[in-house]
C-alpha atoms as a PDB file:
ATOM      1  CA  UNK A   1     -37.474 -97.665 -65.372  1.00  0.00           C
ATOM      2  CA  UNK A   2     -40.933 -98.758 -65.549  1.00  0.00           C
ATOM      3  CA  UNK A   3     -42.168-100.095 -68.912  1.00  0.00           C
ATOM      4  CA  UNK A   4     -45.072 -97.436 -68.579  1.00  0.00           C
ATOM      5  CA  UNK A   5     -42.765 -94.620 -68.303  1.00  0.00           C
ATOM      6  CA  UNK A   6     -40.973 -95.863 -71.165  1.00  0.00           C
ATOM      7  CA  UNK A   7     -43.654 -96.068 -73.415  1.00  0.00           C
ATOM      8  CA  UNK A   8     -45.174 -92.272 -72.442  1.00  0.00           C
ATOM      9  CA  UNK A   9     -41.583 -90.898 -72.789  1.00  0.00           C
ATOM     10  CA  UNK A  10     -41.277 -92.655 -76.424  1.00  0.00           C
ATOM     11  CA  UNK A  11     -45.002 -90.733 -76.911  1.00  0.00           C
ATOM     12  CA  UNK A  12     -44.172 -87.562 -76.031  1.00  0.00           C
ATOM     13  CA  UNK A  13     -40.894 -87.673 -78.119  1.00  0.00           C
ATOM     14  CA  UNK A  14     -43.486 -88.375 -81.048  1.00  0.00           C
ATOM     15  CA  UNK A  15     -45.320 -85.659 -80.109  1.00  0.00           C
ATOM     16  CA  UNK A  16     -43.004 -83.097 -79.670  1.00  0.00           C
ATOM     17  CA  UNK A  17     -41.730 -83.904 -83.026  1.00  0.00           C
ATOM     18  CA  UNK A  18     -44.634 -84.016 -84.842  1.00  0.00           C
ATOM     19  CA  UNK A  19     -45.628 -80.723 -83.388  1.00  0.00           C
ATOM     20  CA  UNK A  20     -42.492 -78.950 -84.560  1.00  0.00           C
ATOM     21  CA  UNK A  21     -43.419 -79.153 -87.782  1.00  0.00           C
ATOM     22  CA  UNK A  22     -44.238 -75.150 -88.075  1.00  0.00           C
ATOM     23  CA  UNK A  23     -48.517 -75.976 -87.367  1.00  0.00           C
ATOM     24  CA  UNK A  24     -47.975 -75.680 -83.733  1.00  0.00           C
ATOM     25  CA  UNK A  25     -49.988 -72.400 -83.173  1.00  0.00           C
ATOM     26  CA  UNK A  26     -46.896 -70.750 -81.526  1.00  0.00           C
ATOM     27  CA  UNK A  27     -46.593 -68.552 -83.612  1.00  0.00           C
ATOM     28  CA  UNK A  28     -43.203 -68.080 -85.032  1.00  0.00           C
ATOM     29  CA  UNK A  29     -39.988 -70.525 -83.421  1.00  0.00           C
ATOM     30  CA  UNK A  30     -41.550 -71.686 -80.035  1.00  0.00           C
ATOM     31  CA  UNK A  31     -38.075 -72.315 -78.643  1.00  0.00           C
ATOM     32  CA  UNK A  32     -37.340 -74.862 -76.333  1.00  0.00           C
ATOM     33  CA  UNK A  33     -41.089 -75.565 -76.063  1.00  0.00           C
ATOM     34  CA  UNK A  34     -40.877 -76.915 -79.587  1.00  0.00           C
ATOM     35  CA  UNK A  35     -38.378 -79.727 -79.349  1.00  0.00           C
ATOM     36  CA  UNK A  36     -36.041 -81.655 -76.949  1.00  0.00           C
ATOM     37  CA  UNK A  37     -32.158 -81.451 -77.753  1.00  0.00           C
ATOM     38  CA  UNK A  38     -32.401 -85.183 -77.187  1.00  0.00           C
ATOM     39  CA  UNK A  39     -34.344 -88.065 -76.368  1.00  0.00           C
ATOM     40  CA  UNK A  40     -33.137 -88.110 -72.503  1.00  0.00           C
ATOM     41  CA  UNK A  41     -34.380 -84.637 -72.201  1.00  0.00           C
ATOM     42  CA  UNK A  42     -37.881 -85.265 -72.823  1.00  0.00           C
ATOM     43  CA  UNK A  43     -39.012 -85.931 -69.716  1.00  0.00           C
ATOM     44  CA  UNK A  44     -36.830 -83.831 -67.515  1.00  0.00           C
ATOM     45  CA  UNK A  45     -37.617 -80.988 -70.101  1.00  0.00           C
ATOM     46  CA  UNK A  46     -41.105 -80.506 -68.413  1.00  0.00           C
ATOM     47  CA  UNK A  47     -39.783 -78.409 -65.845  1.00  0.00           C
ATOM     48  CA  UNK A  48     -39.768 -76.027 -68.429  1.00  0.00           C
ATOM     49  CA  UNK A  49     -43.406 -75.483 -68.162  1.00  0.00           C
ATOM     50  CA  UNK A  50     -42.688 -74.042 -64.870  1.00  0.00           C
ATOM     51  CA  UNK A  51     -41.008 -71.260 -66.330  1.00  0.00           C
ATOM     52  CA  UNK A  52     -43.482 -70.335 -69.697  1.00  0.00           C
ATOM     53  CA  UNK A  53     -45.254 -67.274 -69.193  1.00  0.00           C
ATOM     54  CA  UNK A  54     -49.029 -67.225 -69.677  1.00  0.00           C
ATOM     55  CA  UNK A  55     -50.864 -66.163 -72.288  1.00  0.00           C
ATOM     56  CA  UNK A  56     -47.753 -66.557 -75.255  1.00  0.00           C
ATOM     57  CA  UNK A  57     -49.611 -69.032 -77.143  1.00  0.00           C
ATOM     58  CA  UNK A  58     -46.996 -71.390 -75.987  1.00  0.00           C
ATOM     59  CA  UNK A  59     -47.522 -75.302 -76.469  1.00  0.00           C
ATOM     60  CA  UNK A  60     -46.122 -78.392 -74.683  1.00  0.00           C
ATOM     61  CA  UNK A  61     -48.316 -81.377 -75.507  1.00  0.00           C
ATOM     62  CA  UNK A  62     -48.437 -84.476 -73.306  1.00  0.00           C
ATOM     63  CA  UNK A  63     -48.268 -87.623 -75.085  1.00  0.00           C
ATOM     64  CA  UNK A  64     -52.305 -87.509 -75.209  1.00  0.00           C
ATOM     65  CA  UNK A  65     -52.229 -84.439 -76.754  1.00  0.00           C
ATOM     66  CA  UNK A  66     -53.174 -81.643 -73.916  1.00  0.00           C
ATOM     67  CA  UNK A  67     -51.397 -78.800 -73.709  1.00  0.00           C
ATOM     68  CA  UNK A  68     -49.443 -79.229 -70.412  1.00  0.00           C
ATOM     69  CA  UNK A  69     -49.296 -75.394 -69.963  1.00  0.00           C
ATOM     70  CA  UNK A  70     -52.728 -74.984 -69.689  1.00  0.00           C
ATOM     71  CA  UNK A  71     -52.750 -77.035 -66.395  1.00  0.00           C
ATOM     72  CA  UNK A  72     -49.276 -75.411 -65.175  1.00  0.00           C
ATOM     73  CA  UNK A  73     -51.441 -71.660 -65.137  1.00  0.00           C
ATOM     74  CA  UNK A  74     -54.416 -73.138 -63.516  1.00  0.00           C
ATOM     75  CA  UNK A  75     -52.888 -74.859 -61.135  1.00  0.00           C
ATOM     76  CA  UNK A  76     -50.813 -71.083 -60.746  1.00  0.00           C
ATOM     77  CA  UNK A  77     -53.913 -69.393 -60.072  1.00  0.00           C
ATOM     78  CA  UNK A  78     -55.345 -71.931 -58.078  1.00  0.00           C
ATOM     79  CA  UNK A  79     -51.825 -71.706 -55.874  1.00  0.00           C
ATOM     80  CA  UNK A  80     -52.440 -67.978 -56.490  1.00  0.00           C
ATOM     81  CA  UNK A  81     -55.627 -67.806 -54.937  1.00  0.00           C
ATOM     82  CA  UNK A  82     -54.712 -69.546 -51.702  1.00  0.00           C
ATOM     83  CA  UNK A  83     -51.909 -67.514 -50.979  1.00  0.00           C
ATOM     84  CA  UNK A  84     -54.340 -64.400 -50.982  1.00  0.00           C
ATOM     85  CA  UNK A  85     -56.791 -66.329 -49.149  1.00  0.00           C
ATOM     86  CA  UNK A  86     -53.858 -66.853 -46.470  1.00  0.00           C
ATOM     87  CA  UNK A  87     -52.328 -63.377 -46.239  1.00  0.00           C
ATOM     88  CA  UNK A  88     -56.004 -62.361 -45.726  1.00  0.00           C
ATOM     89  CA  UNK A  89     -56.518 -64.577 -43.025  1.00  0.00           C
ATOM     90  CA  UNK A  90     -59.621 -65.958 -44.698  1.00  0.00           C
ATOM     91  CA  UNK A  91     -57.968 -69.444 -44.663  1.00  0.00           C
ATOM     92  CA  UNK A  92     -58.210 -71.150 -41.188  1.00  0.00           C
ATOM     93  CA  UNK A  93     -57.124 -74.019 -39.631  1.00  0.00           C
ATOM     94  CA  UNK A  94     -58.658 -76.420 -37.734  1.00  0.00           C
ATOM     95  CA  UNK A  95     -58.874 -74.572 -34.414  1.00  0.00           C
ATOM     96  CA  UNK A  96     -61.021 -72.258 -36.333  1.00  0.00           C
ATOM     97  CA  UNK A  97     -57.830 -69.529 -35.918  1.00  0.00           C
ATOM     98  CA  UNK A  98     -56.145 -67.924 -39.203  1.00  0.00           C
ATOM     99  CA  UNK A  99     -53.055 -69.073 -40.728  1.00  0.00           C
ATOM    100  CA  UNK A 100     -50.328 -67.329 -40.174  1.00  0.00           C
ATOM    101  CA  UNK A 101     -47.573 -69.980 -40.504  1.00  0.00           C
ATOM    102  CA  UNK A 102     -47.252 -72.239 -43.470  1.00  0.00           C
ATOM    103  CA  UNK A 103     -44.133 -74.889 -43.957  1.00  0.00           C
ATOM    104  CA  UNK A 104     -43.457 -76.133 -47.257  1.00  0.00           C
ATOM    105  CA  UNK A 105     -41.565 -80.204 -46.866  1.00  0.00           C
END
Protein backbone atom coordinates (compact mmCIF):
# COMPACT_ATOMS: atom_id res chain seq x y z
CA UNK A 1 0.00 0.00 0.00
CA UNK A 2 1.27 3.26 -0.95
CA UNK A 3 2.56 5.52 1.86
CA UNK A 4 0.07 8.24 0.42
CA UNK A 5 -2.85 6.09 0.80
CA UNK A 6 -1.81 5.33 4.16
CA UNK A 7 -1.54 8.61 5.37
CA UNK A 8 -5.21 9.86 3.75
CA UNK A 9 -6.79 6.66 5.22
CA UNK A 10 -5.19 7.54 8.83
CA UNK A 11 -6.92 11.28 7.92
CA UNK A 12 -10.09 10.33 7.21
CA UNK A 13 -10.24 7.96 10.29
CA UNK A 14 -9.50 11.36 12.20
CA UNK A 15 -12.08 12.87 10.55
CA UNK A 16 -14.74 10.65 10.79
CA UNK A 17 -14.13 10.57 14.42
CA UNK A 18 -13.92 13.91 15.14
CA UNK A 19 -17.10 14.48 13.27
CA UNK A 20 -19.08 12.00 15.34
CA UNK A 21 -18.95 13.96 18.06
CA UNK A 22 -22.91 14.99 17.85
CA UNK A 23 -21.82 18.73 15.78
CA UNK A 24 -22.02 17.00 12.53
CA UNK A 25 -25.16 18.83 11.15
CA UNK A 26 -26.92 15.43 10.57
CA UNK A 27 -29.20 15.94 12.52
CA UNK A 28 -29.91 13.26 14.97
CA UNK A 29 -27.59 9.59 14.68
CA UNK A 30 -26.22 9.86 11.03
CA UNK A 31 -25.74 6.10 10.93
CA UNK A 32 -23.15 4.52 9.15
CA UNK A 33 -22.24 7.92 7.66
CA UNK A 34 -21.03 8.87 11.11
CA UNK A 35 -18.35 6.33 11.88
CA UNK A 36 -16.47 3.24 10.52
CA UNK A 37 -16.91 -0.13 12.58
CA UNK A 38 -13.16 -0.24 12.16
CA UNK A 39 -10.15 1.19 10.89
CA UNK A 40 -10.03 -1.26 7.67
CA UNK A 41 -13.41 -0.06 6.78
CA UNK A 42 -12.62 3.42 6.21
CA UNK A 43 -11.78 3.39 2.94
CA UNK A 44 -13.92 0.67 1.51
CA UNK A 45 -16.80 2.41 3.52
CA UNK A 46 -17.03 5.13 0.73
CA UNK A 47 -19.10 3.09 -1.35
CA UNK A 48 -21.58 4.05 0.96
CA UNK A 49 -21.91 7.40 -0.55
CA UNK A 50 -23.27 5.66 -3.48
CA UNK A 51 -26.19 4.69 -1.68
CA UNK A 52 -27.10 8.20 0.59
CA UNK A 53 -30.03 9.81 -0.64
CA UNK A 54 -29.89 13.52 -1.47
CA UNK A 55 -30.95 16.18 0.30
CA UNK A 56 -30.83 14.26 4.17
CA UNK A 57 -28.32 16.55 5.44
CA UNK A 58 -26.07 13.60 5.36
CA UNK A 59 -22.16 14.11 5.84
CA UNK A 60 -19.09 12.06 4.80
CA UNK A 61 -16.02 14.29 4.99
CA UNK A 62 -12.84 13.53 3.04
CA UNK A 63 -9.77 13.85 4.94
CA UNK A 64 -9.67 17.69 3.68
CA UNK A 65 -12.79 18.26 4.99
CA UNK A 66 -15.43 18.29 1.86
CA UNK A 67 -18.36 16.67 2.12
CA UNK A 68 -17.92 13.69 -0.29
CA UNK A 69 -21.74 13.55 -0.86
CA UNK A 70 -21.95 16.70 -2.31
CA UNK A 71 -19.78 15.51 -5.30
CA UNK A 72 -21.55 11.90 -5.35
CA UNK A 73 -25.17 14.06 -6.32
CA UNK A 74 -23.48 16.25 -8.77
CA UNK A 75 -21.76 13.93 -10.40
CA UNK A 76 -25.63 12.00 -10.26
CA UNK A 77 -27.12 14.75 -12.03
CA UNK A 78 -24.43 15.31 -14.26
CA UNK A 79 -24.77 11.26 -15.15
CA UNK A 80 -28.48 12.20 -14.97
CA UNK A 81 -28.42 14.67 -17.52
CA UNK A 82 -26.62 12.63 -20.16
CA UNK A 83 -28.78 9.84 -19.99
CA UNK A 84 -31.75 12.24 -20.98
CA UNK A 85 -29.63 13.84 -23.43
CA UNK A 86 -29.17 10.15 -24.92
CA UNK A 87 -32.71 8.78 -24.80
CA UNK A 88 -33.51 12.09 -26.59
CA UNK A 89 -31.17 11.57 -29.18
CA UNK A 90 -29.68 15.00 -28.59
CA UNK A 91 -26.29 13.29 -27.88
CA UNK A 92 -24.45 12.27 -31.14
CA UNK A 93 -21.59 10.60 -32.08
CA UNK A 94 -19.05 11.30 -34.26
CA UNK A 95 -20.76 10.44 -37.54
CA UNK A 96 -23.02 13.21 -36.59
CA UNK A 97 -25.90 10.18 -36.04
CA UNK A 98 -27.71 9.78 -32.47
CA UNK A 99 -26.79 7.35 -29.93
CA UNK A 100 -28.66 4.67 -29.62
CA UNK A 101 -26.18 2.09 -28.23
CA UNK A 102 -24.05 2.71 -25.22
CA UNK A 103 -21.60 -0.15 -23.57
CA UNK A 104 -20.51 0.29 -20.17
CA UNK A 105 -16.54 -1.78 -19.68
Amino acid sequence: VPPERLRDAAAMRHSMSSSNSGTNGGGGGGGAFSRPTSSSSIIPSMHLALRAPPYQNLEMLTPDGQNFLETVHKDWKRMERLSESIRSGQTRGVTNVPLCDVIVV
